[in-house]
N, C-alpha and C. Protein backbone atom coordinates (compact mmCIF):
# COMPACT_ATOMS: atom_id res chain seq x y z
N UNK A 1 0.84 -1.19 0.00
CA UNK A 1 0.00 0.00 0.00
C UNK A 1 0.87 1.24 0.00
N UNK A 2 0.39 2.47 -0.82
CA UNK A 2 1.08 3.59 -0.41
C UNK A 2 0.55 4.56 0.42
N UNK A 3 1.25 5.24 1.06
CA UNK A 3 0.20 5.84 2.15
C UNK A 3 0.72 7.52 1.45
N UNK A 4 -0.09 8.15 0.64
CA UNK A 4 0.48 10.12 0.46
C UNK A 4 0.31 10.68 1.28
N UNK A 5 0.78 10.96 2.22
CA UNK A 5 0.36 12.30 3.31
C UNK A 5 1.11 13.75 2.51
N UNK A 6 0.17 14.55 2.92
CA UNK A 6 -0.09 15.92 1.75
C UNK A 6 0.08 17.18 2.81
N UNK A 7 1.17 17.84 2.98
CA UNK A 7 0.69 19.16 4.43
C UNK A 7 -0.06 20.26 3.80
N UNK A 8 -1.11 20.63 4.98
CA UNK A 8 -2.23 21.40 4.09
C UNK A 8 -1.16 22.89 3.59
N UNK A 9 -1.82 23.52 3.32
CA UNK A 9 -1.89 24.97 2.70
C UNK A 9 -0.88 25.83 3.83
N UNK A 10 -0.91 27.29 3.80
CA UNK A 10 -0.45 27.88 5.05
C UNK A 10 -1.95 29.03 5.40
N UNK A 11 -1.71 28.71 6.95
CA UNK A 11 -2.96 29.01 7.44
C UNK A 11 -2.62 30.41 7.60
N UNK A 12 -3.95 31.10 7.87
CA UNK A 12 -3.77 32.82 8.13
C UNK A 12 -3.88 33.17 9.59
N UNK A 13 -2.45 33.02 9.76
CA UNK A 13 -1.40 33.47 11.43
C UNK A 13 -0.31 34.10 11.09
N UNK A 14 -0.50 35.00 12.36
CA UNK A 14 1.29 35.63 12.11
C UNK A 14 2.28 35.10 12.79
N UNK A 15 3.52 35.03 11.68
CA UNK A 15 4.77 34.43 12.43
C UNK A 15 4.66 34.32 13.32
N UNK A 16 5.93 33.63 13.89
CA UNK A 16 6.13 33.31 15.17
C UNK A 16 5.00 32.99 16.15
N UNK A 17 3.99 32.61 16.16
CA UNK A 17 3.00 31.95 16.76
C UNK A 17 2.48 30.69 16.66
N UNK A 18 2.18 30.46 18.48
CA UNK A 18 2.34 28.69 18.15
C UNK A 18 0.67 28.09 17.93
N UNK A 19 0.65 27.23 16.62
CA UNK A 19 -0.79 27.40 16.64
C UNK A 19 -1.53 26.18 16.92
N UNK A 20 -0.63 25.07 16.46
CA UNK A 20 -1.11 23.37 16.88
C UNK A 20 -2.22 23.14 16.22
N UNK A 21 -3.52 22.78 17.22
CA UNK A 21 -4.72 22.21 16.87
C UNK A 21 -5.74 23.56 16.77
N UNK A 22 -5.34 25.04 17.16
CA UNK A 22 -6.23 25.82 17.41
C UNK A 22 -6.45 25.74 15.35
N UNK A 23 -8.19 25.89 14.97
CA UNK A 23 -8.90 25.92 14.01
C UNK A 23 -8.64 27.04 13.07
N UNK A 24 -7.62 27.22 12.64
CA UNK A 24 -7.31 28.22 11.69
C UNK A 24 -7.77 28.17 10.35
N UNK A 25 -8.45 29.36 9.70
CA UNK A 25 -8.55 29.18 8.26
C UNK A 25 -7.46 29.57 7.44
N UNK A 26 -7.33 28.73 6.46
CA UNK A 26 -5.96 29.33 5.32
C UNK A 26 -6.34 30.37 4.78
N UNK A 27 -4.73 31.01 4.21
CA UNK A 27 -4.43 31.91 3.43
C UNK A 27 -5.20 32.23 2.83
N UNK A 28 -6.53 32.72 2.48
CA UNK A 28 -6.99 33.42 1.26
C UNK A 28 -5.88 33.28 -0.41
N UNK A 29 -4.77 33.99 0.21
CA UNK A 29 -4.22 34.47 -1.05
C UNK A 29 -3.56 33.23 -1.97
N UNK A 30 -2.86 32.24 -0.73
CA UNK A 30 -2.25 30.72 -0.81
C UNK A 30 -2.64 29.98 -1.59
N UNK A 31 -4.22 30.05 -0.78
CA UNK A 31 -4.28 28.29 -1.34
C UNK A 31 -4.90 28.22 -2.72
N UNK A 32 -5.25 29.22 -3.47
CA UNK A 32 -5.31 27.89 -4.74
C UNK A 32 -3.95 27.51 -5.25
N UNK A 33 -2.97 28.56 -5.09
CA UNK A 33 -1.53 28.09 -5.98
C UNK A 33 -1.18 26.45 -5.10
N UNK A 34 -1.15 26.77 -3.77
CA UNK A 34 -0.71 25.72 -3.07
C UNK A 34 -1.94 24.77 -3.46
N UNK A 35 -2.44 24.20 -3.47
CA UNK A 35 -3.73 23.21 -3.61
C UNK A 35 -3.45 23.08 -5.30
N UNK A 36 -3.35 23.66 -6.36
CA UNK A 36 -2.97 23.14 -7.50
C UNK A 36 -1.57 22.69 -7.53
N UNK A 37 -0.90 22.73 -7.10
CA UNK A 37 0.30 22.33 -6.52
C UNK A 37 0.56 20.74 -5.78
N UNK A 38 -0.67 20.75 -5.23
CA UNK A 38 -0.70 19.32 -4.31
C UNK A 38 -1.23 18.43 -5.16
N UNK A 39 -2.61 19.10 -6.55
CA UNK A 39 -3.01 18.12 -7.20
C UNK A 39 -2.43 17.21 -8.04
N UNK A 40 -0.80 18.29 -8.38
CA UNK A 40 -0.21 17.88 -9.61
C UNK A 40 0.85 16.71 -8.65
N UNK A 41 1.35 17.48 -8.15
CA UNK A 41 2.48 16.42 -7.06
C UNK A 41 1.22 15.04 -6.87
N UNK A 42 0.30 14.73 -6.68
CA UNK A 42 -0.75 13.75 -6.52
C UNK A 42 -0.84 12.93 -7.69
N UNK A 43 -1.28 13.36 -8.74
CA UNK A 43 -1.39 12.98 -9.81
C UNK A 43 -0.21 12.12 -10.16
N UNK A 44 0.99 12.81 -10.21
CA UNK A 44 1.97 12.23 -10.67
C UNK A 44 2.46 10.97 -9.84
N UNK A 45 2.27 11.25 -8.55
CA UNK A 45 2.46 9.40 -7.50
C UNK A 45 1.37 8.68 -7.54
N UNK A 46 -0.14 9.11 -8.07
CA UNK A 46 -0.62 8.11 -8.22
C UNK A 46 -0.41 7.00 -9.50
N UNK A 47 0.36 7.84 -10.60
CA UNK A 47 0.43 7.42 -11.62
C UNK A 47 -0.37 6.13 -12.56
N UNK A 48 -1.94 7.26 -12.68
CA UNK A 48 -3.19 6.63 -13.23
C UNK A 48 -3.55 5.37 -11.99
N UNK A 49 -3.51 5.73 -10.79
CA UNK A 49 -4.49 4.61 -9.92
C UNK A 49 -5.38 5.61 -9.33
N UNK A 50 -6.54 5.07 -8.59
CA UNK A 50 -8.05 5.87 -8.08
C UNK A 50 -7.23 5.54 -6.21
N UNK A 51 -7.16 6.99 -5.75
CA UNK A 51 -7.19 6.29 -4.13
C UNK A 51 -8.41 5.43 -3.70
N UNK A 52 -7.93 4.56 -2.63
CA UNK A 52 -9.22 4.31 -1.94
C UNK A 52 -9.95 5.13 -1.47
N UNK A 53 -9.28 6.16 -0.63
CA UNK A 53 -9.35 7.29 0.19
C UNK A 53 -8.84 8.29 0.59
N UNK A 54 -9.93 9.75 0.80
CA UNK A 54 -8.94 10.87 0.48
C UNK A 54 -9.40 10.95 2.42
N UNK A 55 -8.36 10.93 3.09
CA UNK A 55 -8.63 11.22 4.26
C UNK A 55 -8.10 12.92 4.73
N UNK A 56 -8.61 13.24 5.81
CA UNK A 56 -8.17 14.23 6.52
C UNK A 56 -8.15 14.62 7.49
N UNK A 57 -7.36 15.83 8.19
CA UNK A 57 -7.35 16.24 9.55
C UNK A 57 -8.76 16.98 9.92
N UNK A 58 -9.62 17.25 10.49
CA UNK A 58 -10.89 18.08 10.54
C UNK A 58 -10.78 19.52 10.85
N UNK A 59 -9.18 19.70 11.08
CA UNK A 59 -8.66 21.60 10.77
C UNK A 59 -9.24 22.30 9.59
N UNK A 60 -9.64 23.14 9.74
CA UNK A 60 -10.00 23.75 8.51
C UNK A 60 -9.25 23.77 7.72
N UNK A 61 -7.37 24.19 7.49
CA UNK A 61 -6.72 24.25 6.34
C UNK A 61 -6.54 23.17 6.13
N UNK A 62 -6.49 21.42 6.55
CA UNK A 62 -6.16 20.44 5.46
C UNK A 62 -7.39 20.08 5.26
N UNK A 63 -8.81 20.53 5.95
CA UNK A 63 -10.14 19.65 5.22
C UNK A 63 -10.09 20.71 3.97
N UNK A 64 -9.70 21.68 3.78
CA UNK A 64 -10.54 22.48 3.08
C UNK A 64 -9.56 21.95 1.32
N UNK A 65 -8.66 21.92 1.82
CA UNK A 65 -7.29 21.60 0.87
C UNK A 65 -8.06 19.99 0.29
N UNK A 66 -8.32 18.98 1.02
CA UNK A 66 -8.91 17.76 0.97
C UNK A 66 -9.93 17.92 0.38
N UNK A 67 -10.80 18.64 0.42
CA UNK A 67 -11.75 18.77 0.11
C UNK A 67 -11.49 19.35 -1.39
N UNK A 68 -11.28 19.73 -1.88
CA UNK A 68 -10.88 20.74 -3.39
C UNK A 68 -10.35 19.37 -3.82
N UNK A 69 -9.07 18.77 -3.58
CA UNK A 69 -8.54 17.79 -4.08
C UNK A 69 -9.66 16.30 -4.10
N UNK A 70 -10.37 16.09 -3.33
CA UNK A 70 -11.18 14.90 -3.55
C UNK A 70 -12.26 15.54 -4.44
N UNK A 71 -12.92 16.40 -4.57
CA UNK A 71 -14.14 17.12 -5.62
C UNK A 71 -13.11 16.52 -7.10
N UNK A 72 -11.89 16.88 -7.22
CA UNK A 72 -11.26 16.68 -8.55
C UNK A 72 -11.02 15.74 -8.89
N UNK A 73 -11.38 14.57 -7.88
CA UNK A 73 -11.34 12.87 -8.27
C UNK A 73 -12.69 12.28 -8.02
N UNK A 74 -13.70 13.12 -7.93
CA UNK A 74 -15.06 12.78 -7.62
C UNK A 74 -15.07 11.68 -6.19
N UNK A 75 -14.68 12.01 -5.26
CA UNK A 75 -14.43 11.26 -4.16
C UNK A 75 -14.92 12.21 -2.63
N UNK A 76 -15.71 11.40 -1.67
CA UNK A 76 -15.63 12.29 -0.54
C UNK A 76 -14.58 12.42 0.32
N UNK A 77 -14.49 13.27 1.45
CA UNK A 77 -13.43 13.39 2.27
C UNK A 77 -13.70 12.55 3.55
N UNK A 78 -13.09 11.64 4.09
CA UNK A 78 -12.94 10.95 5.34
C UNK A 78 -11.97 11.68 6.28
N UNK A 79 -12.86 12.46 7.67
CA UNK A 79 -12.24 12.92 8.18
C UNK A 79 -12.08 12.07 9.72
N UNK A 80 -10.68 12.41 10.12
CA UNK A 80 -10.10 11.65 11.27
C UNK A 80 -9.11 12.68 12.17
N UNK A 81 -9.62 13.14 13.60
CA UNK A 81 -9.20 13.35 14.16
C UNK A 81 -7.67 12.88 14.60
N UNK A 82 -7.27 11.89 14.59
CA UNK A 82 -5.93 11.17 14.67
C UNK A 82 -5.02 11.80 13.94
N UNK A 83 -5.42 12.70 12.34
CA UNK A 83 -4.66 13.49 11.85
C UNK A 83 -4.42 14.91 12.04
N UNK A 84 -5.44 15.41 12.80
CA UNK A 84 -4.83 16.43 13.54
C UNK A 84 -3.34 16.86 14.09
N UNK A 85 -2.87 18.41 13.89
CA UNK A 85 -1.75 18.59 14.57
C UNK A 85 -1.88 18.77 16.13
N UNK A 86 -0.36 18.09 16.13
CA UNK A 86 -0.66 18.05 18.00
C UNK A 86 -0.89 19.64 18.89
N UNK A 87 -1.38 18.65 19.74
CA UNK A 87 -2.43 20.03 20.56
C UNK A 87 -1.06 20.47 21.48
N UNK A 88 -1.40 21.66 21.42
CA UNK A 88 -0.12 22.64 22.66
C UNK A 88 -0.49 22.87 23.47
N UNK A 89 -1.88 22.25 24.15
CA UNK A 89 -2.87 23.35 25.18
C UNK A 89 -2.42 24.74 25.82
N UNK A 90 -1.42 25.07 26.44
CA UNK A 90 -1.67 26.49 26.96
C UNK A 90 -0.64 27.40 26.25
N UNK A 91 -0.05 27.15 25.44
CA UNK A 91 0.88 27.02 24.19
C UNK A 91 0.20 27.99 23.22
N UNK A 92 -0.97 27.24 22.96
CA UNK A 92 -1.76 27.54 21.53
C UNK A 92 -2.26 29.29 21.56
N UNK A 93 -1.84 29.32 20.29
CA UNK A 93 -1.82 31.03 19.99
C UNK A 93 -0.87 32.22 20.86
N UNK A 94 -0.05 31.74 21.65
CA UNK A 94 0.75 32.29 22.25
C UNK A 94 2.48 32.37 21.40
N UNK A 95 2.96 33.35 21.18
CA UNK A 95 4.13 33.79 20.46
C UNK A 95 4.80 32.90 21.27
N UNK A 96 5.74 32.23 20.28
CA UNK A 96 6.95 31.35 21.33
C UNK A 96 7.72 31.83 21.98
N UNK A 97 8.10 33.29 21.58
CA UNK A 97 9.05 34.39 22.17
C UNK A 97 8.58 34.54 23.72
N UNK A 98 7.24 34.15 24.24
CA UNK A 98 6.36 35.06 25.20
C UNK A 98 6.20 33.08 26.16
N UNK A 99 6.65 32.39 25.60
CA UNK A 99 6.36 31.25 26.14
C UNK A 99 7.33 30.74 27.06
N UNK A 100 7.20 30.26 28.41
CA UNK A 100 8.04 30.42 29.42
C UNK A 100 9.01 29.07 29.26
N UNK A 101 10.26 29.87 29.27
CA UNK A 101 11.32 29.55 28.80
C UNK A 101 11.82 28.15 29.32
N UNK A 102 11.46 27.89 31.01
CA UNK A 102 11.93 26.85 31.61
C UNK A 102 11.26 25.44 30.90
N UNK A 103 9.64 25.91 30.96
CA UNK A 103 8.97 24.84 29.64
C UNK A 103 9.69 24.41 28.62
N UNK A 104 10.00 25.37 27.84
CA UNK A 104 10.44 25.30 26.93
C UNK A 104 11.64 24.14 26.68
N UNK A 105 12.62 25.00 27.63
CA UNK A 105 13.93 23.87 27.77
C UNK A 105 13.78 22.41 28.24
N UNK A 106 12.02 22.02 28.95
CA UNK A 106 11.82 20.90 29.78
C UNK A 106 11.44 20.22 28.45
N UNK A 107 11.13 21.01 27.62
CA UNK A 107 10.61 19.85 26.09
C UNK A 107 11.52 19.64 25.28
N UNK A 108 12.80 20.75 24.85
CA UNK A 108 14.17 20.61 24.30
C UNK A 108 14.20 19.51 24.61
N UNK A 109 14.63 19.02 26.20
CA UNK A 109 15.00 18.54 26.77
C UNK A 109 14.70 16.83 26.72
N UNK A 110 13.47 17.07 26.22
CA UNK A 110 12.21 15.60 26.41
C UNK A 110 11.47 15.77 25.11
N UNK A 111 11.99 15.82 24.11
CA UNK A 111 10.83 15.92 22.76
C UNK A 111 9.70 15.07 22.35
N UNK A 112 10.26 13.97 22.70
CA UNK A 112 8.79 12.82 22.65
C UNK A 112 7.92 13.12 23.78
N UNK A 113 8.22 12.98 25.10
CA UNK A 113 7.59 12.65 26.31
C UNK A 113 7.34 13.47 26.65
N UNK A 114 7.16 14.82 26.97
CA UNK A 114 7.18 16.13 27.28
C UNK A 114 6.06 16.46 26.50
N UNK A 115 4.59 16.96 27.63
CA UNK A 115 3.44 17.62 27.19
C UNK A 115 3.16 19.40 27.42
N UNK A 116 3.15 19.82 26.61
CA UNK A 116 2.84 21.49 26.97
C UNK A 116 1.47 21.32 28.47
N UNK A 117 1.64 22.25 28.88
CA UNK A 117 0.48 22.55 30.07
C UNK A 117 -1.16 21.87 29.48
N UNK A 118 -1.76 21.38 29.72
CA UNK A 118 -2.42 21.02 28.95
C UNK A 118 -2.63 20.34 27.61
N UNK A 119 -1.46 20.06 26.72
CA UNK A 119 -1.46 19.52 25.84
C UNK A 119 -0.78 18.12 25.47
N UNK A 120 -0.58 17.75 24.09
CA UNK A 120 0.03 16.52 24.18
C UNK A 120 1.24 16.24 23.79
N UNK A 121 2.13 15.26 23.98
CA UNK A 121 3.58 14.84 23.66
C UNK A 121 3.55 13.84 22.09
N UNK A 122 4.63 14.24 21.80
CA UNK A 122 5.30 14.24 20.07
C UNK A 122 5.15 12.08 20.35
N UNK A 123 5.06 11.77 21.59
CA UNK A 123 4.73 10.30 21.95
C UNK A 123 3.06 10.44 21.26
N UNK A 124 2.20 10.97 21.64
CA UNK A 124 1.05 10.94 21.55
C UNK A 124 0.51 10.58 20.42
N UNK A 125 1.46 12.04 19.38
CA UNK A 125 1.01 12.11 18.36
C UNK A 125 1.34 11.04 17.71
N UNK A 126 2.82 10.58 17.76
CA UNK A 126 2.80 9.50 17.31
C UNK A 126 2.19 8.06 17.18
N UNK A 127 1.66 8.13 18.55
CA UNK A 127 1.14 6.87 18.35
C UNK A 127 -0.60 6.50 18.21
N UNK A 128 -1.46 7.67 17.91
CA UNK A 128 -2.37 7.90 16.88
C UNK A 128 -2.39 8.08 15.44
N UNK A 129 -1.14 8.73 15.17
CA UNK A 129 -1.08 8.38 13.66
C UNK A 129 -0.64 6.43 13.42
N UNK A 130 0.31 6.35 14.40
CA UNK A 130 0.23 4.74 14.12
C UNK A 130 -1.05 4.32 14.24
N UNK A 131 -2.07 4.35 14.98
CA UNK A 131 -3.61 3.52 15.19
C UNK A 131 -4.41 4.10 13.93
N UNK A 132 -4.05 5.13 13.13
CA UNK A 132 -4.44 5.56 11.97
C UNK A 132 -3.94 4.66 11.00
N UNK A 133 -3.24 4.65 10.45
CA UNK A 133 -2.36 4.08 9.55
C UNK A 133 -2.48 2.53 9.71
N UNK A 134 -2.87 1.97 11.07
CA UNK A 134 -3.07 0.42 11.06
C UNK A 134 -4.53 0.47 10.75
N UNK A 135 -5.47 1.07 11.11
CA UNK A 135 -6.91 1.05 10.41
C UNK A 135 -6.46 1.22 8.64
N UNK A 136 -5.72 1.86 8.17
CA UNK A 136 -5.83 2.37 6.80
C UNK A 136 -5.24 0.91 5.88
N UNK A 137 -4.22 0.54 7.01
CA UNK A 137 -3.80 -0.78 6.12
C UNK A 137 -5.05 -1.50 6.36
N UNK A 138 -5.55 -1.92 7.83
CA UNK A 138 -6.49 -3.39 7.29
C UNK A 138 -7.26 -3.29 6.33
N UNK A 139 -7.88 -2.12 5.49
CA UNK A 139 -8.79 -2.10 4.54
C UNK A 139 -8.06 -2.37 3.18
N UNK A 140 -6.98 -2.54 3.25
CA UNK A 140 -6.04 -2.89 1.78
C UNK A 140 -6.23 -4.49 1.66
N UNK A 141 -6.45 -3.97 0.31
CA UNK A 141 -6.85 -5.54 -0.62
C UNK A 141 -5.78 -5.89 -1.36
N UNK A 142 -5.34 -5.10 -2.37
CA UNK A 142 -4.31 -5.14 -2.99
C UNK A 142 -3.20 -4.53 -2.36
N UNK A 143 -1.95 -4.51 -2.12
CA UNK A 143 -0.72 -4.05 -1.28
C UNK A 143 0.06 -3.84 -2.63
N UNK A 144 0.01 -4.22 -3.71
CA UNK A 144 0.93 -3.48 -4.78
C UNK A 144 -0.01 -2.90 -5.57
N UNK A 145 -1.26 -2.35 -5.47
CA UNK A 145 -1.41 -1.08 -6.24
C UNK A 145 -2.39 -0.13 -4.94
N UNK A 146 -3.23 -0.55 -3.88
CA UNK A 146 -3.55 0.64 -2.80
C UNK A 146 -3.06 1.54 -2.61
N UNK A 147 -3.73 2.63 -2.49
CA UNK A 147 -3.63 3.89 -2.18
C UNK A 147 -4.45 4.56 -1.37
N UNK A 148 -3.83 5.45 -0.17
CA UNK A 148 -4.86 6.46 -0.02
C UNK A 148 -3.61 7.35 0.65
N UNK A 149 -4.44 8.52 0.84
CA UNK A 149 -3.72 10.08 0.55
C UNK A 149 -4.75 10.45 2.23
N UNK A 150 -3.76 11.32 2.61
CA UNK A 150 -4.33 11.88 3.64
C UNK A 150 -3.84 13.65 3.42
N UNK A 151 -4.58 14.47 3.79
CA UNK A 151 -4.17 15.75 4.05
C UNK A 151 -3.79 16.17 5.29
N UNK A 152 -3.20 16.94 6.13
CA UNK A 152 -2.80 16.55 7.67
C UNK A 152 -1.57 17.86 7.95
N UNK A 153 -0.31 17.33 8.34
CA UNK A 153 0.23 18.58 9.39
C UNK A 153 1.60 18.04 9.31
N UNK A 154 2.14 18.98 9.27
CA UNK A 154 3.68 18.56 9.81
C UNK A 154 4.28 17.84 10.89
N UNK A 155 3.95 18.03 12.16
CA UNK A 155 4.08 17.24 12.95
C UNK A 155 3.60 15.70 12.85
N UNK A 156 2.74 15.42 13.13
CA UNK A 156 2.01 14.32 12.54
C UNK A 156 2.69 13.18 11.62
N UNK A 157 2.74 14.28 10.18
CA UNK A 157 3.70 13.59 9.22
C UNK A 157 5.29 13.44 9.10
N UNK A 158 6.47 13.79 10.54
CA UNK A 158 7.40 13.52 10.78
C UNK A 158 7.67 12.76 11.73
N UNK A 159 6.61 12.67 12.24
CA UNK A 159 6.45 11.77 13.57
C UNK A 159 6.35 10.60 12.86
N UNK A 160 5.06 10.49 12.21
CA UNK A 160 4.56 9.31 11.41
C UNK A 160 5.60 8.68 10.77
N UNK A 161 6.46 9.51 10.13
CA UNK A 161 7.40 8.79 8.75
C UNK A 161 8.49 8.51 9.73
N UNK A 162 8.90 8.85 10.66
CA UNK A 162 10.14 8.31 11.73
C UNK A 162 9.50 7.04 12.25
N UNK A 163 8.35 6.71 12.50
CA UNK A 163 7.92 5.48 12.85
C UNK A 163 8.05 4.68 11.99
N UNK A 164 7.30 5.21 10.64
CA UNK A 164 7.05 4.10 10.01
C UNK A 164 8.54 3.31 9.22
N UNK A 165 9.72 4.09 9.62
CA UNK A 165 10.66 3.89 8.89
C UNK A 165 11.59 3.37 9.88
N UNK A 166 10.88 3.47 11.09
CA UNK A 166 11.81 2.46 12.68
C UNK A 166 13.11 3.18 13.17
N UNK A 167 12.98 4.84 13.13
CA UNK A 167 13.82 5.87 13.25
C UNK A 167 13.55 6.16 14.53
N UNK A 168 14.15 6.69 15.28
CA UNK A 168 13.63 7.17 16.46
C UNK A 168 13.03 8.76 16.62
N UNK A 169 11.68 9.06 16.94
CA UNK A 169 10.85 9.92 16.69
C UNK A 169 11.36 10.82 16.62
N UNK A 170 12.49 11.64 17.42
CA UNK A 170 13.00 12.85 16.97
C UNK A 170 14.02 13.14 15.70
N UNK A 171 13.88 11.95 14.68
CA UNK A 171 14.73 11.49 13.92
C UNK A 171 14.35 13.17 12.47
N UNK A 172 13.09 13.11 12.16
CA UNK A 172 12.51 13.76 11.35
C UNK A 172 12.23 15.19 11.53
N UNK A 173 12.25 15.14 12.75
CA UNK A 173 11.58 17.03 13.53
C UNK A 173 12.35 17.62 13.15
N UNK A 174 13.86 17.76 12.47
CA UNK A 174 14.33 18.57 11.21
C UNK A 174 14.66 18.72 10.06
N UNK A 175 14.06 17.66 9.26
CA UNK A 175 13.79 17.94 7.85
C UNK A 175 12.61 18.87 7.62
N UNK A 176 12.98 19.38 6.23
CA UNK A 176 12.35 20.04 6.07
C UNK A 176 10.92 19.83 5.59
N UNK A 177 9.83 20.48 5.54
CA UNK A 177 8.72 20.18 5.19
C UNK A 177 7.95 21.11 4.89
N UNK A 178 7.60 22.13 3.81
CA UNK A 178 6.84 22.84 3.12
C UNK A 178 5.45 22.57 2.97
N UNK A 179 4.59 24.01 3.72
CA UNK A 179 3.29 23.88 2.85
C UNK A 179 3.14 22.97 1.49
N UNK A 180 1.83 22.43 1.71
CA UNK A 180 1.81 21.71 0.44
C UNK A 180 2.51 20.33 -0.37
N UNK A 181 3.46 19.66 0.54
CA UNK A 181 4.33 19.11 0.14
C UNK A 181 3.81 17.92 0.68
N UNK A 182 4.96 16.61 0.26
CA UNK A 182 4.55 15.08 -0.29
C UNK A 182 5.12 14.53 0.71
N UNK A 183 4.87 13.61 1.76
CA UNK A 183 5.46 12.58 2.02
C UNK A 183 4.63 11.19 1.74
N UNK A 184 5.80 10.61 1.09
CA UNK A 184 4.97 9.23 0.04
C UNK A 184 5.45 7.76 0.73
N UNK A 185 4.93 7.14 1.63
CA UNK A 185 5.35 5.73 1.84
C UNK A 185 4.91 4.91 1.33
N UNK A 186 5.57 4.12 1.26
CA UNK A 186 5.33 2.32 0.64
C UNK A 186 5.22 1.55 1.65
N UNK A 187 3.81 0.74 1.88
CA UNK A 187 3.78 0.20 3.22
C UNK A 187 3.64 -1.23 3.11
N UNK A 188 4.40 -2.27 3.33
CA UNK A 188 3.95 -3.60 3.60
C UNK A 188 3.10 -4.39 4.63
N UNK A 189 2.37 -5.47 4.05
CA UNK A 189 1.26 -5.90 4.74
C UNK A 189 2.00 -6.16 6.41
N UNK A 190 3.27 -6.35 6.42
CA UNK A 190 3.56 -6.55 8.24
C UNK A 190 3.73 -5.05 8.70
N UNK A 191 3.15 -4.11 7.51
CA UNK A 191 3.36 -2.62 8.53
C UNK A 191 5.15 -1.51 7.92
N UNK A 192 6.17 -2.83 7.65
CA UNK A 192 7.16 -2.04 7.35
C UNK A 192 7.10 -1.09 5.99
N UNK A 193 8.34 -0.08 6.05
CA UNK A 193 7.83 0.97 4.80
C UNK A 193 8.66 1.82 4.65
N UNK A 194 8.70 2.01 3.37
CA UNK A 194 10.05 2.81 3.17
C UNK A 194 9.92 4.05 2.20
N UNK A 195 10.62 4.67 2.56
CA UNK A 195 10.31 6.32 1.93
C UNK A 195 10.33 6.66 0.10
N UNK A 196 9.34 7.10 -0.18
CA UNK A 196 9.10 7.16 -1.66
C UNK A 196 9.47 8.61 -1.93
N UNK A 197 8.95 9.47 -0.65
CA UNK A 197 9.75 10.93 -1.30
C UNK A 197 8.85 11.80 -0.05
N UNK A 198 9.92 12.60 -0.40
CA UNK A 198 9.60 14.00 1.21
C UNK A 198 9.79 15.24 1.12
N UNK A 199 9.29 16.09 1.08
CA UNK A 199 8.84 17.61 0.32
C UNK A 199 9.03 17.74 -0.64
N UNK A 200 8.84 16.90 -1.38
CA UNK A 200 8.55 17.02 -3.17
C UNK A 200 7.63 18.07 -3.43
């Protein structure tokens, strides 16, 4: 199976602010360039196959992105909380500049295990996108031509691809990863999977 995870659009926030799970709408100005952008990068890895499924995060910028892109394959959107970006709870919408510093260094410090005041750890996220991704395989019939595409978040999708590639989770939290961009796995029926391409 291949699994596309797609990062939505860029949402309308100003720099330096931390935004996580808080419900932001995208760019106005962005997203069609970015969203024709994702269709073509799509197109070209599906290379003439139908996804099973266009899944998504229920944020407004990757449903809305999901949504445009499944209308253009005549397909609905399956949305899943599990793809959500991780929550910052007392974090969220607060400038990182303004965010207390000792925190800060306690998560440097602890990147997986380490929850903002209220929120959740880079453990968390990870291991909902794994309970995602094992629902997405059992529905695969075929394992050399399945597909499905998710729209979703950066976090999420570096977390995810350090798992699925048996890296250790903070392995990915600095590559790079662009609005709009591709991470493409190849997944085998025992789960293992190996990287097809990453901000393409």
């Amino acid at each position: 199976m291949d699994l596309i995870l797609l990062r939505h659009p860029p949402p309308d926030v100003a720099p330096g602010v931390c935004y996580g799970q808080t419900d932001l709408p995208v760019d106005a100005a962005k997203f069609d360039v970015t969203v024709a952008a994702m269709r073509q990068k799509l197109v070209t890895l599906l290379d003439g196959r139908r996804p099973l499924a266009i899944h998504s995060s229920p944020l407004q910028r990757a449903r809305d992105a999901a949504q445009s892109i499944a209308a253009s394959l005549g397909m609905p959107v399956t949305e899943d909380a599990r793809l959500s970006e991780m929550h910052f709870g007392e974090w969220e919408m607060q400038a990182w500049n303004t965010i207390d510093r000792d925190q800060l260094d306690a998560w440097a410090n602890d990147v997986t295990g380490f929850s903002p005041p209220g929120g959740e750890s880079a453990h968390d996220v990870a291991s909902r996108m794994a309970a995602w991704a094992k629902a997405v395989l059992a529905t695969t019939k075929d394992s050399a031509r399945d597909v499905h595409v998710a729209v979703t978040h950066a976090g999420p999708m570096r977390l995810h691809a350090a798992a699925a590639l048996g890296m250790p989770p903070t392995a990915c939290l600095s590559w790079a990863l662009d609005f709009g961009a591709v991470c493409a796995l190849r997944v085998s029926n025992d789960g293992q999977a190996c990287l097809l391409r990453w901000n393409g």
